[in-house]
Every structure is written in structure tokens, then in C-alpha cells.
Protein backbone atom coordinates (compact mmCIF):
# COMPACT_ATOMS: atom_id res chain seq x y z
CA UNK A 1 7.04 5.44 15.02
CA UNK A 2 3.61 4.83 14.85
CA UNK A 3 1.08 4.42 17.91
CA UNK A 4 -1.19 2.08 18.72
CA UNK A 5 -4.80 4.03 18.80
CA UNK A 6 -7.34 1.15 19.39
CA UNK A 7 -7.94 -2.08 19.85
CA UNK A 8 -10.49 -4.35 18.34
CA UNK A 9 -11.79 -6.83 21.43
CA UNK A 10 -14.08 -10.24 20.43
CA UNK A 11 -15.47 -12.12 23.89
CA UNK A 12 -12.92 -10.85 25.66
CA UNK A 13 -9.84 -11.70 23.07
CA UNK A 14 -8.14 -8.94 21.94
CA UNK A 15 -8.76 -9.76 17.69
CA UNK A 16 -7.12 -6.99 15.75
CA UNK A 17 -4.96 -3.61 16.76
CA UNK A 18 -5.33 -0.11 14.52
CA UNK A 19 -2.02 1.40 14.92
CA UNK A 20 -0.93 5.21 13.34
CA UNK A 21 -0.94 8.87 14.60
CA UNK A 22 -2.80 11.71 15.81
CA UNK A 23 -2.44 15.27 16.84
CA UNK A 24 -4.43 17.37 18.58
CA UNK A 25 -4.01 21.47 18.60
CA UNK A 26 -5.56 23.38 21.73
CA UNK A 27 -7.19 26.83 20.15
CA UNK A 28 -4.10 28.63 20.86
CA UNK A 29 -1.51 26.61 18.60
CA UNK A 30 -0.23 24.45 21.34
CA UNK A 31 -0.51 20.77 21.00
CA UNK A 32 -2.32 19.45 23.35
CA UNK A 33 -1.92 15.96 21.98
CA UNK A 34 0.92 14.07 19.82
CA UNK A 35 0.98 10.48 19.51
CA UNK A 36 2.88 8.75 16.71
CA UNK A 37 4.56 9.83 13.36
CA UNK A 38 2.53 13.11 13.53
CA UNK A 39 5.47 14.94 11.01
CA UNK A 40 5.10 12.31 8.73
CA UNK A 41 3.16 13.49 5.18
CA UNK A 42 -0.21 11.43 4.73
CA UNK A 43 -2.41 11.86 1.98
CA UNK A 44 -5.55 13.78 3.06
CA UNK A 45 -7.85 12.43 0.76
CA UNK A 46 -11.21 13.32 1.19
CA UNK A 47 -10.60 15.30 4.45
CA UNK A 48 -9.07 18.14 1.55
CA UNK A 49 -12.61 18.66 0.23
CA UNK A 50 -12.85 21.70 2.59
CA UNK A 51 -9.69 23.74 1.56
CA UNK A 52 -10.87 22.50 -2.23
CA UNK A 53 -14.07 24.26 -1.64
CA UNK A 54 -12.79 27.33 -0.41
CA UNK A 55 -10.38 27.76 -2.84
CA UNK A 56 -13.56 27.09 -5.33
CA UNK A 57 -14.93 29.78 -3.12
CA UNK A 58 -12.30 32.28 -3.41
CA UNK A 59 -11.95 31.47 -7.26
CA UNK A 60 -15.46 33.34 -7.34
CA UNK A 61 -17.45 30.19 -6.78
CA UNK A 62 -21.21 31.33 -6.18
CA UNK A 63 -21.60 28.67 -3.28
CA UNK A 64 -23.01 29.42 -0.27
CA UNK A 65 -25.09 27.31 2.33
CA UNK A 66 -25.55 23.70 1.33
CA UNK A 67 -24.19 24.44 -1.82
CA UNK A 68 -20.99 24.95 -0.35
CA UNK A 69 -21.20 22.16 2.28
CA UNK A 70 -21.49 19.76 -0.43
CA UNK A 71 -18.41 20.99 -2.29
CA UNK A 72 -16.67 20.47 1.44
CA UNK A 73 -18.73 16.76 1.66
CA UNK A 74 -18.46 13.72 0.81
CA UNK A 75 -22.30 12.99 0.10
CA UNK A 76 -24.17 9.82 0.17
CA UNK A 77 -25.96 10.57 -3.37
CA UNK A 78 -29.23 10.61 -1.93
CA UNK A 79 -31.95 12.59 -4.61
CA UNK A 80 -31.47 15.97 -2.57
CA UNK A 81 -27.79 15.57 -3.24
CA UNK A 82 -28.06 14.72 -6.65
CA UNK A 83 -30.46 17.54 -7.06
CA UNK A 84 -28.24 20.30 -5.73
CA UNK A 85 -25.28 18.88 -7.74
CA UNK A 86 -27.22 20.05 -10.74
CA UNK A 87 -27.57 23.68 -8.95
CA UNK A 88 -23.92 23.78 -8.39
CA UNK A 89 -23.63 23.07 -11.88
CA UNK A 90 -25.58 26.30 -12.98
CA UNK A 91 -26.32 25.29 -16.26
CA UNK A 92 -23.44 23.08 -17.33
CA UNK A 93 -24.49 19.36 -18.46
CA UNK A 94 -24.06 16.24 -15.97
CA UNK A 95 -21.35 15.13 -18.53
CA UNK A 96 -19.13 17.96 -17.58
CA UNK A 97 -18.13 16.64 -14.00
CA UNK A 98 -15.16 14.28 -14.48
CA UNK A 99 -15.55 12.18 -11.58
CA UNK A 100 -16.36 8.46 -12.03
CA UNK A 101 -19.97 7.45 -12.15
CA UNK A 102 -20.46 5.58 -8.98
CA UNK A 103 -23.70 3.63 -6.97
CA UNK A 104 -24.99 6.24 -3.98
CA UNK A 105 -23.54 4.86 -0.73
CA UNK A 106 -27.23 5.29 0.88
CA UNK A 107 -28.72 1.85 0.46
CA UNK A 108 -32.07 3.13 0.10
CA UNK A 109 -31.32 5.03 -2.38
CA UNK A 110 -29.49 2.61 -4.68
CA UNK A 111 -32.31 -0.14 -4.42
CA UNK A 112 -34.20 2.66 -6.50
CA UNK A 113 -31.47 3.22 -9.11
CA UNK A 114 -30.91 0.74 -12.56
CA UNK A 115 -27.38 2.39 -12.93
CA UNK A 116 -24.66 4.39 -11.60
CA UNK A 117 -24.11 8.36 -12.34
CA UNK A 118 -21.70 10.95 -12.17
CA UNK A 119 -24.01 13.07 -10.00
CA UNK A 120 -24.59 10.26 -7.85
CA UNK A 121 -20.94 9.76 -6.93
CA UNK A 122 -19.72 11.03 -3.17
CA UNK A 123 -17.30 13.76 -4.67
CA UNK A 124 -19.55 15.18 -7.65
CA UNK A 125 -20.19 17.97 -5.17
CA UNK A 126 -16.93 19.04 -5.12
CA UNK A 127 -16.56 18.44 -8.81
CA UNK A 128 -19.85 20.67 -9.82
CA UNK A 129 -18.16 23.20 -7.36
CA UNK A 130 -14.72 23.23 -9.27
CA UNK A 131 -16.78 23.77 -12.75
CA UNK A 132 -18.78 26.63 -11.46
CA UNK A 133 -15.37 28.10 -10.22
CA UNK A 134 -14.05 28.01 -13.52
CA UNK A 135 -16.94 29.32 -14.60
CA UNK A 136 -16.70 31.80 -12.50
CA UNK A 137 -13.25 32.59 -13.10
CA UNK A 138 -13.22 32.00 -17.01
CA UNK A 139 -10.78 29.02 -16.69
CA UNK A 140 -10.88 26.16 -18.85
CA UNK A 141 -13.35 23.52 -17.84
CA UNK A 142 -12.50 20.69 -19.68
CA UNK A 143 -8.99 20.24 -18.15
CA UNK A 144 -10.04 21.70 -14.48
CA UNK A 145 -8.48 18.02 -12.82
CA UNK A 146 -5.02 18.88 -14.50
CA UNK A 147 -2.83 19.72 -12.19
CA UNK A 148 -1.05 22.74 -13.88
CA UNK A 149 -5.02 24.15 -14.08
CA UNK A 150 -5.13 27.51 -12.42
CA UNK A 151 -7.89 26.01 -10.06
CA UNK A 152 -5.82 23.30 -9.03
CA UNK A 153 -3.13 25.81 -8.53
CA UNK A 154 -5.44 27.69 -6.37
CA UNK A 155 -6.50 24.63 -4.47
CA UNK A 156 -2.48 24.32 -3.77
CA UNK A 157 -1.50 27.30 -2.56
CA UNK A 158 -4.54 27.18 -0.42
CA UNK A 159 -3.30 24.09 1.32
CA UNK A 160 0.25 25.42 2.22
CA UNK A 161 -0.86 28.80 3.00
CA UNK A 162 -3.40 27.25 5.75
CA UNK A 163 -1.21 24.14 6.41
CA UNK A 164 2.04 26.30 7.04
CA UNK A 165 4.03 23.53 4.57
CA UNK A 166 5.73 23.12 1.54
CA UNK A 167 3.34 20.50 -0.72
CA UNK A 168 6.62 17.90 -2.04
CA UNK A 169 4.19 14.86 -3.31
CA UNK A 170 1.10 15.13 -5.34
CA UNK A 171 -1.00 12.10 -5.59
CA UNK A 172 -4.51 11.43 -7.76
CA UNK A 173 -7.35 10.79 -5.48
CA UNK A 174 -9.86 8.25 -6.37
CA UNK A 175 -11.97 10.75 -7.94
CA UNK A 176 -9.51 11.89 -10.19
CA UNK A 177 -8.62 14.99 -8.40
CA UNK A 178 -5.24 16.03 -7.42
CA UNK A 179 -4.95 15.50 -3.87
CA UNK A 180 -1.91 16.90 -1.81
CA UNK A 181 0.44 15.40 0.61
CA UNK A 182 0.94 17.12 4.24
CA UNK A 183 2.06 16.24 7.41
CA UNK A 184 -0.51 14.87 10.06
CA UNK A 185 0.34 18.35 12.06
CA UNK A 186 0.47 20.58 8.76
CA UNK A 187 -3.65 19.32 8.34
CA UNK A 188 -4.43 19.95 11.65
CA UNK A 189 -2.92 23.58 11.91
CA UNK A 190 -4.69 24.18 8.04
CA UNK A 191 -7.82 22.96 10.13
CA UNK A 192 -7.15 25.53 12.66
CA UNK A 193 -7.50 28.34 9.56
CA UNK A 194 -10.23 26.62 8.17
CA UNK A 195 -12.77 27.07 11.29
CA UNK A 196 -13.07 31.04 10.28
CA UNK A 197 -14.23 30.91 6.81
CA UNK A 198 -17.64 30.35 5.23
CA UNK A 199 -17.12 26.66 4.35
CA UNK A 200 -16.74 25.73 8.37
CA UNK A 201 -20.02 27.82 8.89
CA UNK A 202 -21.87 25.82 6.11
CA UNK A 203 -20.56 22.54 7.27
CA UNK A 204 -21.85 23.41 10.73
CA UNK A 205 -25.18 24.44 9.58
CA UNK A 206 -26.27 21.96 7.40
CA UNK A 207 -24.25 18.36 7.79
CA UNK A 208 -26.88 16.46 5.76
CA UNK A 209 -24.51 17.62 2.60
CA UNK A 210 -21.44 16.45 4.30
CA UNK A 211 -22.47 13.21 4.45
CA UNK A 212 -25.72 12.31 4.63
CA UNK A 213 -28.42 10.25 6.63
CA UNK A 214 -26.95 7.82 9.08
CA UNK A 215 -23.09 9.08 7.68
CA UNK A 216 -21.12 9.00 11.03
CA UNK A 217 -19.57 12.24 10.03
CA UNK A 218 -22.89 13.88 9.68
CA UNK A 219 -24.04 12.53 13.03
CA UNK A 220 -21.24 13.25 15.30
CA UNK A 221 -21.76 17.28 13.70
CA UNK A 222 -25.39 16.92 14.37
CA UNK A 223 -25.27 16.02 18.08
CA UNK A 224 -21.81 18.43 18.44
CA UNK A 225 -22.84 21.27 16.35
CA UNK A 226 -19.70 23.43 17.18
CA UNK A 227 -17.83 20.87 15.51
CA UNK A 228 -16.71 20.46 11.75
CA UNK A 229 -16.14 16.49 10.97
CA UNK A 230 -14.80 15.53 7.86
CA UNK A 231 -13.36 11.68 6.99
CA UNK A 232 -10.93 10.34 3.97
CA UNK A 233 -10.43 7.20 2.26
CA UNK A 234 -7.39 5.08 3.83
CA UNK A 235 -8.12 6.00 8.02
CA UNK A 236 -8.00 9.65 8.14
CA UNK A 237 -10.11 12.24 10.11
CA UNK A 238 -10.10 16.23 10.62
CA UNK A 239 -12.25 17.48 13.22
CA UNK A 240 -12.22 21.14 14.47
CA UNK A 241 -14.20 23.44 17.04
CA UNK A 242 -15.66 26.98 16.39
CA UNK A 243 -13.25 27.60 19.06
CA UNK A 244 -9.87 26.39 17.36
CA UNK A 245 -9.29 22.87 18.87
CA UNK A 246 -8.37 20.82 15.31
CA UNK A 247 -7.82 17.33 16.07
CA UNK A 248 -6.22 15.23 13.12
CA UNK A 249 -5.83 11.08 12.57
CA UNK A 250 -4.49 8.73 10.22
CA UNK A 251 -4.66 5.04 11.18
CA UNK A 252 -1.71 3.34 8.87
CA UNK A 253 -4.15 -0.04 7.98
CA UNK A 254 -6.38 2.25 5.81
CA UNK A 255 -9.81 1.08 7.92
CA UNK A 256 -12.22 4.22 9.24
CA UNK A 257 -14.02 2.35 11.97
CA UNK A 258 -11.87 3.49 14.50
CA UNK A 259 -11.71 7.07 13.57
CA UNK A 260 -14.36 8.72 14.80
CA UNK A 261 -13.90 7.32 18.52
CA UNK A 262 -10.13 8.19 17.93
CA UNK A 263 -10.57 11.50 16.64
CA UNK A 264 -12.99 12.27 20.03
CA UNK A 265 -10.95 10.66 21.98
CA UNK A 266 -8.45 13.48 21.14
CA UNK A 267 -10.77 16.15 21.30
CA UNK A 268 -11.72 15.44 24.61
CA UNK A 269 -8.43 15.29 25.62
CA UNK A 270 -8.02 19.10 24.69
CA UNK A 271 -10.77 19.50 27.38
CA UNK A 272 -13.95 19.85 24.36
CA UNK A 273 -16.79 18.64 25.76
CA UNK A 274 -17.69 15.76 23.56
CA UNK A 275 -20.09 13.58 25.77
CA UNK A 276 -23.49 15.00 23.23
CA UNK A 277 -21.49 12.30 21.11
CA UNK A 278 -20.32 9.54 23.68
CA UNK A 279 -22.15 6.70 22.37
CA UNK A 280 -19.40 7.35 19.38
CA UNK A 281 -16.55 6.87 21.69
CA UNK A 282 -16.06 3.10 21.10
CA UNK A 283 -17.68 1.11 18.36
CA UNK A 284 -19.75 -2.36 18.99
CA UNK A 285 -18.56 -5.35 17.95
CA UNK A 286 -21.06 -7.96 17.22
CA UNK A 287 -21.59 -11.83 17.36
CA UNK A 288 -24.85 -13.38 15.99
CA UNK A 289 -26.78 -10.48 16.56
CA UNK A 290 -25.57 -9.30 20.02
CA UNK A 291 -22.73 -6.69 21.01
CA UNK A 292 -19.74 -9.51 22.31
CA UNK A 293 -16.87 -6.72 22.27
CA UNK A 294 -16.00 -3.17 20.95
CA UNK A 295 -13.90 -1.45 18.72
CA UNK A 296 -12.16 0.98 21.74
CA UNK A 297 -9.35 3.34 21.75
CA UNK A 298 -6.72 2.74 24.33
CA UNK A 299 -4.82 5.98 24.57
């Protein structure tokens, strides 16, 4: 059954509820934390973009510092991001990348703009970075979303070699990519593994390519830089310590804004210090202007 996580308070009236699960694993394995249908397979969505990068990675990829944080990001299309997405692409034309063209999320940044792009879109890092692996590898490039594709392949075994499961749905994310189904605990534990490789390490060192200015997940690694914070589409959330804590959510309504102070919630809970970040612990509700309630977990 599903928990309730948080609650959304207006004035003192209790307005909305985010109900759903998450698991928390202390460095050693253990859980530390379990709340909800944490066996239940979810759809990672973009919180895969890691284990997608270092399968890119593996493939023979030549990413390596932000280059490989933005195959593990979901970027804000800002001009730096744009401009390294070219990079990744090491040659190959903007038309290659098969991801929708898309509006940059940074507002700034889309004033400027008289159409959307490709390169512009929050997963065309990861898309450049599957095209240089093929590259790389001498696979195909036109078909490299295909599931059967030996990257995609890759990508898969990845997955249930760090996530300890058997994959048994495969879904199309909203990028195109295949994106596959594990249980809540299966993506924490496959966060665990993730925390010793190279695309942690980038993550960690440069989380402007995660996200991007302002992005929450870019933020909360920039005032905890230990930690590796990656959100998905639909209310779900990896986070994971140098250490090995790996803290995993999915809230069932689909919303993110009560992720973050979910997922730190949790993470404190396994005894990680996360007060660099407490402001992030609830969210502010407002009412003409002024906070009149919060957005607050209640585990």
C-alpha cells in the first residue's frame, strides 16, 4: 500500500496530500528506511539517465567531465548546454539526435529563442551521448532508440546488473528512449553501484549539466556536494552519497514538488547530514505574494 509522504498545508487547512513510496539504503545494504509499495516496479524515467550514460560510457563513449554529466542530466538548454551537446556529438549533424525538439526550460533563455531545437531539449545530452557511443562502438546510428539496438541492449543489462532485477516491462520515455521498469528498491540498490563509477564523480563535480541554473536538482548537489541528485518525470527521485546511502521516491500523483524535501527527508533519516540543504526540507506555499503554508513531509 502506498504511504502518505507529505502534505500540502494553505492558512492552516490541510489542501492536498502526495501519497507513494520510498526507500532508503544505509551504505552497507541495509534499509534504513521503507515506507510504502517499495517492491512495486515504477518507471524511472529520467532518474535512468545515469546508468544510460554509463552504459554509453562503457560502450566506448569518449565522455568525461561535463560531457558525461550531461549525458547523466536532464539540462535546462541554456547556450553552454546546447554548446556541449554539439561536442558530444563529435562531428555528427544536430539532425542526428532523435529526441523531440523542445523550448529550453530556463526562461531566460527561451525569451531569446524564435523556435524550439533538438539540442535545446532536456535529454539531447543523453541522446548526443548514445550517438557518440555508437560511434564509438560502430553500431548503427540511425536506429540507436530501437530497443533490439545493441546500445539499448547495453543500457539493459546495465540496469539489472546494478539494480539486482529482472527488467519484465519496457516503456518509451517521453524522449523516445526506451526506459525500463524496476522496483522502487531495485533503483535504489542500482544507485548504490552507481556512486563508484565516473558518471557519479562527474555529476558531483559539475551539477550545472545536470540541471542547470536555479534546477532544484542542481542546487541541492551544489550546497551537498557528496551527493548525486537526479529527478524523473511522474514524482520520482534518486539521491545517493559518496558514501553509499541511496535514497529512492516515487510519489503515485506524478507531481515533483514534494520530492526533493521527501527524498532528504530520507536521507537524513539514514543519519546523512543534510542541513547545508535545509531550506529544501519543506517547500513554501504562497498566497498573494506571501508564504501562508508549506508543502511538508510528514513521515
Amino acid at each position: 500500500m502506498p504511504a502518505l509522504l507529505a502534505e500540502v498545508t494553505r492558512s492552516g487547512f490541510v489542501e492536498s496530500l502526495h501519497h507513494g513510496s520510498v526507500v532508503g539504503l544505509l551504505p552497507s545494504g541495509e534499509t534504513g528506511i521503507s515506507l510504502g509499495s517499495v517492491e512495486d516496479v515504477v518507471l524511472p524515467r529520467s532518474c535512468l539517465k545515469p546508468f544510460q550514460a554509463l552504459a554509453c560510457l562503457s560502450a566506448g563513449a569518449p565522455l568525461a567531465g561535463p560531457a558525461l554529466a550531461i549525458a547523466a542530466g536532464s539540462h535546462t538548454g541554456e547556450d553552454r548546454h546546447a554548446e556541449l551537446v554539439v561536442r558530444v556529438l563529435g562531428g555528427l549533424p544536430g539532425g542526428a539526435l532523435r529526441c523531440p525538439a523542445s523550448w529550453p526550460e530556463d526562461e531566460q533563455t527561451r525569451q531569446r529563442l524564435s523556435e524550439p531545437s533538438r539540442m535545446r531539449m532536456n535529454c539531447s545530452g543523453k541522446h548526443a551521448a548514445m550517438l557518440a557511443a555508437c560511434v564509438a562502438a560502430r553500431w548503427p546510428t540511425r536506429t540507436y532508440l530501437e530497443p533490439a539496438h545493441p546500445l539499448q541492449q547495453k543500457v539493459l543489462r546495465t540496469v539489472e546488473e546494478l539494480s539486482g532485477e529482472t527488467v519484465v516491462h519496457t516503456a518509451v520515455d517521453g524522449c523516445g528512449a526506451p526506459v525500463y521498469g524496476v522496483s522502487l528498491h531495485g533503483l535504489a540498490r542500482a544507485m548504490q553501484g552507481l556512486v563508484r563509477t565516473p558518471v557519479a564523480e562527474a555529476m558531483r563535480r559539475f551539477p550545472e549539466y545536470v540541471g542547470g541554473t536555479g534546477h532544484v536538482n542542481t542546487v541541492v548537489m551544489q550546497l551537498l556536494p557528496d551527493v548525486v541528485a537526479k529527478g524523473g518525470a511522474e514524482g520520482v527521485l534518486v539521491l545517493a552519497t559518496a558514501a553509499g546511502h541511496a535514497v529512492a521516491v516515487k510519489v503515485l500523483d506524478g507531481s515533483p514538488r514534494a520530492t526533493t524535501a521527501i527524498g532528504l527527508t530520507a536521507l537524513a533519516a539514514l543519519g546523512y547530514d543534510v542541513s547545508p540543504a535545509g531550506e529544501h526540507l519543506s517547500v513554501p506555499v504562497l498566497g498573494g505574494g506571501q508564504v501562508v503554508g508549506e508543502v511538508r513531509v510528514v513521515f
